[in-house]
N, C-alpha and C. Protein backbone atom coordinates (compact mmCIF):
# COMPACT_ATOMS: atom_id res chain seq x y z
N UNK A 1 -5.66 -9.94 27.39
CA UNK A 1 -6.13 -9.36 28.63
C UNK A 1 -6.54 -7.92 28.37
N UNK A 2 -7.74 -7.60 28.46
CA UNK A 2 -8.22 -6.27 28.87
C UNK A 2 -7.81 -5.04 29.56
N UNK A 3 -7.67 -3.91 29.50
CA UNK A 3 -6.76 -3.07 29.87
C UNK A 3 -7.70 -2.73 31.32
N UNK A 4 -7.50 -2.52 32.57
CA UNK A 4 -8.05 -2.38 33.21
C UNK A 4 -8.81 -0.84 32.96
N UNK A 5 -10.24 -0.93 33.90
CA UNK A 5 -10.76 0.20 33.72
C UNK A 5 -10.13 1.49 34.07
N UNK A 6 -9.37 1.49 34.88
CA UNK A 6 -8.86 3.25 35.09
C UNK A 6 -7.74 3.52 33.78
N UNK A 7 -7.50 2.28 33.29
CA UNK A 7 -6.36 2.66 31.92
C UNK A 7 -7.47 2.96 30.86
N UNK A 8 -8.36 2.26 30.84
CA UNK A 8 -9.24 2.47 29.62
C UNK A 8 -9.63 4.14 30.11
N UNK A 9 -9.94 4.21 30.26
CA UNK A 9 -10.74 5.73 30.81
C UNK A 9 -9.68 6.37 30.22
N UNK A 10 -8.03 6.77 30.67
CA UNK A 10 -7.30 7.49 30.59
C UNK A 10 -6.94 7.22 28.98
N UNK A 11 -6.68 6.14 28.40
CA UNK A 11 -6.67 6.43 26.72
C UNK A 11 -7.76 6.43 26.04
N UNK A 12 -8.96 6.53 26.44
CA UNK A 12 -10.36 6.64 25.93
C UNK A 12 -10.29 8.22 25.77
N UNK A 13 -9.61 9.33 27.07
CA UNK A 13 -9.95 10.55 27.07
C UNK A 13 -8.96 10.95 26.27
N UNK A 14 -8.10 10.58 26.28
CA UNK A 14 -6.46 10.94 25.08
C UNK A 14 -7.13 11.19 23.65
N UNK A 15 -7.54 9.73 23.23
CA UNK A 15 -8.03 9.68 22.16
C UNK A 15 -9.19 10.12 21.35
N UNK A 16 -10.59 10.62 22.68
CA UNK A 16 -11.36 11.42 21.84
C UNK A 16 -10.56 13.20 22.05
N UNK A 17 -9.95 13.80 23.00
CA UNK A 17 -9.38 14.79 22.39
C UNK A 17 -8.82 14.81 21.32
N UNK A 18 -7.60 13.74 20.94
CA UNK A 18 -6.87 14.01 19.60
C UNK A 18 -8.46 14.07 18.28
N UNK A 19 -8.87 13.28 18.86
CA UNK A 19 -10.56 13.27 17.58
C UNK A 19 -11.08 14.84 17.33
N UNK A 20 -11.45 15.02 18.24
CA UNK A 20 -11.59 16.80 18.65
C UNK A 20 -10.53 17.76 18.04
N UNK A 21 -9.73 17.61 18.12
CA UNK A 21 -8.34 18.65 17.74
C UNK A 21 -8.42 18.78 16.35
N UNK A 22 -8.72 16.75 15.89
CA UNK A 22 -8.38 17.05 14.53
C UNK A 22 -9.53 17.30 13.90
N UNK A 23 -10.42 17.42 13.94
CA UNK A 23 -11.81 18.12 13.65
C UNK A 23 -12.20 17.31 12.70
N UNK A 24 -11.94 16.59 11.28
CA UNK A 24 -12.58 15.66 10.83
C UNK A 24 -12.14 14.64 11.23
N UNK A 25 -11.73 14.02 11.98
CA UNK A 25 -11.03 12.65 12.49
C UNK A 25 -12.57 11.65 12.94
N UNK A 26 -12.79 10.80 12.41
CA UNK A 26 -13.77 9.72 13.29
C UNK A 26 -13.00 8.39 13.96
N UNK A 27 -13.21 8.43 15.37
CA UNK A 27 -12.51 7.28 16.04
C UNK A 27 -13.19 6.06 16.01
N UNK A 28 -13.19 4.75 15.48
CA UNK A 28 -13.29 3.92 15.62
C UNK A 28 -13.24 3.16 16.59
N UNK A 29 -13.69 2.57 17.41
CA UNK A 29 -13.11 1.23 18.64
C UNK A 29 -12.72 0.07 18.19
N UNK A 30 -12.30 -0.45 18.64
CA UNK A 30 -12.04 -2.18 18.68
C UNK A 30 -12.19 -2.62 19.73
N UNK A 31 -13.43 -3.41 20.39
CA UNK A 31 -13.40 -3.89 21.52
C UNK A 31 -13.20 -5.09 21.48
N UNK A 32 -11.71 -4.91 21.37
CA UNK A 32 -11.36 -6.56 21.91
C UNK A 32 -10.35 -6.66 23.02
N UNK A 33 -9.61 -7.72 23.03
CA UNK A 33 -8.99 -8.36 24.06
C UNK A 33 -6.98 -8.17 23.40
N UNK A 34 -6.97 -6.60 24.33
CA UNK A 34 -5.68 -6.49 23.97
C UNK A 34 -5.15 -5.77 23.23
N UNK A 35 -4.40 -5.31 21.85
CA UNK A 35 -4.52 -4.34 20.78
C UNK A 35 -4.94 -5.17 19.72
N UNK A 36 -5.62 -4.04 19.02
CA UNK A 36 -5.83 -4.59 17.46
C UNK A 36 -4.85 -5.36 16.97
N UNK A 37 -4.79 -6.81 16.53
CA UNK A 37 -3.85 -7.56 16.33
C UNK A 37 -4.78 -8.74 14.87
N UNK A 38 -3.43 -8.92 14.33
CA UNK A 38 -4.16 -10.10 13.39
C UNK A 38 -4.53 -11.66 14.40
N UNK A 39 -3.95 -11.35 15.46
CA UNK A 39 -4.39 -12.53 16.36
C UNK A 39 -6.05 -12.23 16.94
N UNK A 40 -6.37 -10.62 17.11
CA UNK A 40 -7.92 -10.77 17.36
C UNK A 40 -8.62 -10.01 16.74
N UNK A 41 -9.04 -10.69 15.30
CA UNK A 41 -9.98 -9.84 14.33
C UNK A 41 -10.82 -9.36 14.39
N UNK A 42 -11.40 -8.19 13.37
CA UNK A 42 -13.07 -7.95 13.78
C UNK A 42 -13.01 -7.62 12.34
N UNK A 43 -14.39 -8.27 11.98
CA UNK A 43 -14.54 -8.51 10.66
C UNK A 43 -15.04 -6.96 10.10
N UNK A 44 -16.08 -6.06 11.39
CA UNK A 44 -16.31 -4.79 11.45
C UNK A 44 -15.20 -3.57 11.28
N UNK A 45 -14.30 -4.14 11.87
CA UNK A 45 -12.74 -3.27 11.42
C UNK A 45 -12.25 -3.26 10.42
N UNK A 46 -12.38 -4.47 9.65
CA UNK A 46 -11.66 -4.19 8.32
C UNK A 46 -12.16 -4.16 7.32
N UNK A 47 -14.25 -3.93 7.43
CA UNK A 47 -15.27 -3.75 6.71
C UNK A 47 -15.15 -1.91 6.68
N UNK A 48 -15.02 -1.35 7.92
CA UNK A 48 -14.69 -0.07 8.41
C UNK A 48 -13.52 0.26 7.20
N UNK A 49 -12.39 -0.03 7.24
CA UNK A 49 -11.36 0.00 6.90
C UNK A 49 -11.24 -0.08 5.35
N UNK A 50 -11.74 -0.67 4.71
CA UNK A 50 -12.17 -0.97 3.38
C UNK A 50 -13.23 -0.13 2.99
N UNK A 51 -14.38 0.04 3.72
CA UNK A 51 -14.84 1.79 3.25
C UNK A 51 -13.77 2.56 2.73
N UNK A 52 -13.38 3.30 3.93
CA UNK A 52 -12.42 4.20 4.46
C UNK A 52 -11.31 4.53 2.62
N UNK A 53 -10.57 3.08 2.92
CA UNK A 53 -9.96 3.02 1.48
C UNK A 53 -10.42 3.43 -0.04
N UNK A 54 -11.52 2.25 -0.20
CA UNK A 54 -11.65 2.68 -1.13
C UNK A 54 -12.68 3.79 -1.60
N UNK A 55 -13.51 4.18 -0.56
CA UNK A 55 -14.54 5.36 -0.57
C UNK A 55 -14.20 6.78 0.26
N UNK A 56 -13.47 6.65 0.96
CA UNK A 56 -13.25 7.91 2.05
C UNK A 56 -14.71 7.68 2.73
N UNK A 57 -14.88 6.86 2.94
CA UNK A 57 -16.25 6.81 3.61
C UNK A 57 -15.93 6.63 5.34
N UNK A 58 -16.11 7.16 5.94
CA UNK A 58 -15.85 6.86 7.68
C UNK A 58 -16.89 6.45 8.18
N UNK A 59 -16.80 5.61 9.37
CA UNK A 59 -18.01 5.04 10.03
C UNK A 59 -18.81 6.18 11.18
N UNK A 60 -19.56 6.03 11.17
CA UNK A 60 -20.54 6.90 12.43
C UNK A 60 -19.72 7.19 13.26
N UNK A 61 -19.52 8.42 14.13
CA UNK A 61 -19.34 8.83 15.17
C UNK A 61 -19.34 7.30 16.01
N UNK A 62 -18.74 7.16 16.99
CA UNK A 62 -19.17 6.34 18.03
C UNK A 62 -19.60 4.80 17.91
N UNK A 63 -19.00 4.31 16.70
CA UNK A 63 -18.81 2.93 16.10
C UNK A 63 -17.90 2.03 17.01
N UNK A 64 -18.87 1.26 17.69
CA UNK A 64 -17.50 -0.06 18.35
C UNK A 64 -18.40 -1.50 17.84
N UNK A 65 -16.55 -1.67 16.95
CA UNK A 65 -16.49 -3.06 16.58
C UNK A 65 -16.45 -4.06 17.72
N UNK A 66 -17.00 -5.29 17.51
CA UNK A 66 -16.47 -6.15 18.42
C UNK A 66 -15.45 -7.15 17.95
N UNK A 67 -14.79 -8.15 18.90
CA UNK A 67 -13.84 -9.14 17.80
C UNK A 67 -14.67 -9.94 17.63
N UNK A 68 -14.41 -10.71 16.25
CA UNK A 68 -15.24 -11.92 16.10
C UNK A 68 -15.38 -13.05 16.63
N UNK A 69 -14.16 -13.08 17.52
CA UNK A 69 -14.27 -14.67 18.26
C UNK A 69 -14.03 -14.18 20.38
N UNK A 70 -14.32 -14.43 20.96
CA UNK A 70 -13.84 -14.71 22.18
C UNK A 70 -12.67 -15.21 23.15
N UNK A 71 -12.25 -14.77 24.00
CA UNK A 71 -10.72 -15.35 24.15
C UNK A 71 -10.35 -16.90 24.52
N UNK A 72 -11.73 -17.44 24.73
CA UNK A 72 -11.36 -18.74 25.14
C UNK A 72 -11.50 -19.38 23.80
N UNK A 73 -12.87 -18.85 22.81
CA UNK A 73 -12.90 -19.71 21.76
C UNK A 73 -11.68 -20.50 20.99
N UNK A 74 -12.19 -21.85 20.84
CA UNK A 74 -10.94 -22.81 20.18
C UNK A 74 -10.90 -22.16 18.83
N UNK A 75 -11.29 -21.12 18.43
CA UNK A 75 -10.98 -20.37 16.87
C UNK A 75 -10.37 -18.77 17.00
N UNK A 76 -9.89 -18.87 18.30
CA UNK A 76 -9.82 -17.09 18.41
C UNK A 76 -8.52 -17.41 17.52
N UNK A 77 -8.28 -16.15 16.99
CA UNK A 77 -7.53 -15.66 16.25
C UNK A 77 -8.00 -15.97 14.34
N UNK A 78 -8.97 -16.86 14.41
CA UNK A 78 -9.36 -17.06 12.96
C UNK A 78 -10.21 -15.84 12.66
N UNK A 79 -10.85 -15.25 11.57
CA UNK A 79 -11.93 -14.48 11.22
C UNK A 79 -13.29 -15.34 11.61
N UNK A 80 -13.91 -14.60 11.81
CA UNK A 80 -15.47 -15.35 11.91
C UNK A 80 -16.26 -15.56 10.76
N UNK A 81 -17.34 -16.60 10.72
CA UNK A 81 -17.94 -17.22 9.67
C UNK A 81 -18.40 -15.91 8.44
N UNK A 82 -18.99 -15.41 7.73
CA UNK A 82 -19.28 -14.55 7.10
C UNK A 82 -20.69 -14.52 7.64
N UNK A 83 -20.73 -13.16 7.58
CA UNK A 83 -21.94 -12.84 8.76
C UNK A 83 -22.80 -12.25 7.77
């Protein structure tokens, strides 16, 4: 379940200040359903993430992943096909 909109707003603004404060920090999204969980992947998050590791490479300013599957899909929680 989706965080309703007046919650999203209020940790949306939390989190680009802490981005701000820390001056090289790039925030990532995950727009999915709920918290980042191995139950709802995004193949973009852990493509992100694997930069990050092994390059110090960060994604663009203003990068939102999506999850790969949908909440009804009969595969949510699997990774999606290779894209």
């Amino acid at each position: 379940m989706k965080c309703p909109a007046p919650c999203r707003n209020d940790q949306s603004r939390s989190v680009r200040r802490a981005e701000r404060r820390l001056g090289n920090a790039v925030l990532l999204t995950h727009d999915g359903y709920g918290h980042v969980s191995h139950a709802d992947p995004s193949t973009c998050v852990m493509q992100a993430l694997g930069r990050y590791f092994t390059g110090l490479t960060t994604p663009a300013r203003g990068t939102i992943c999506p999850s790969d599957r949908g909440p009804f899909d009969p595969d949510f929680g699997q990774p999606a096909a290779s894209r």
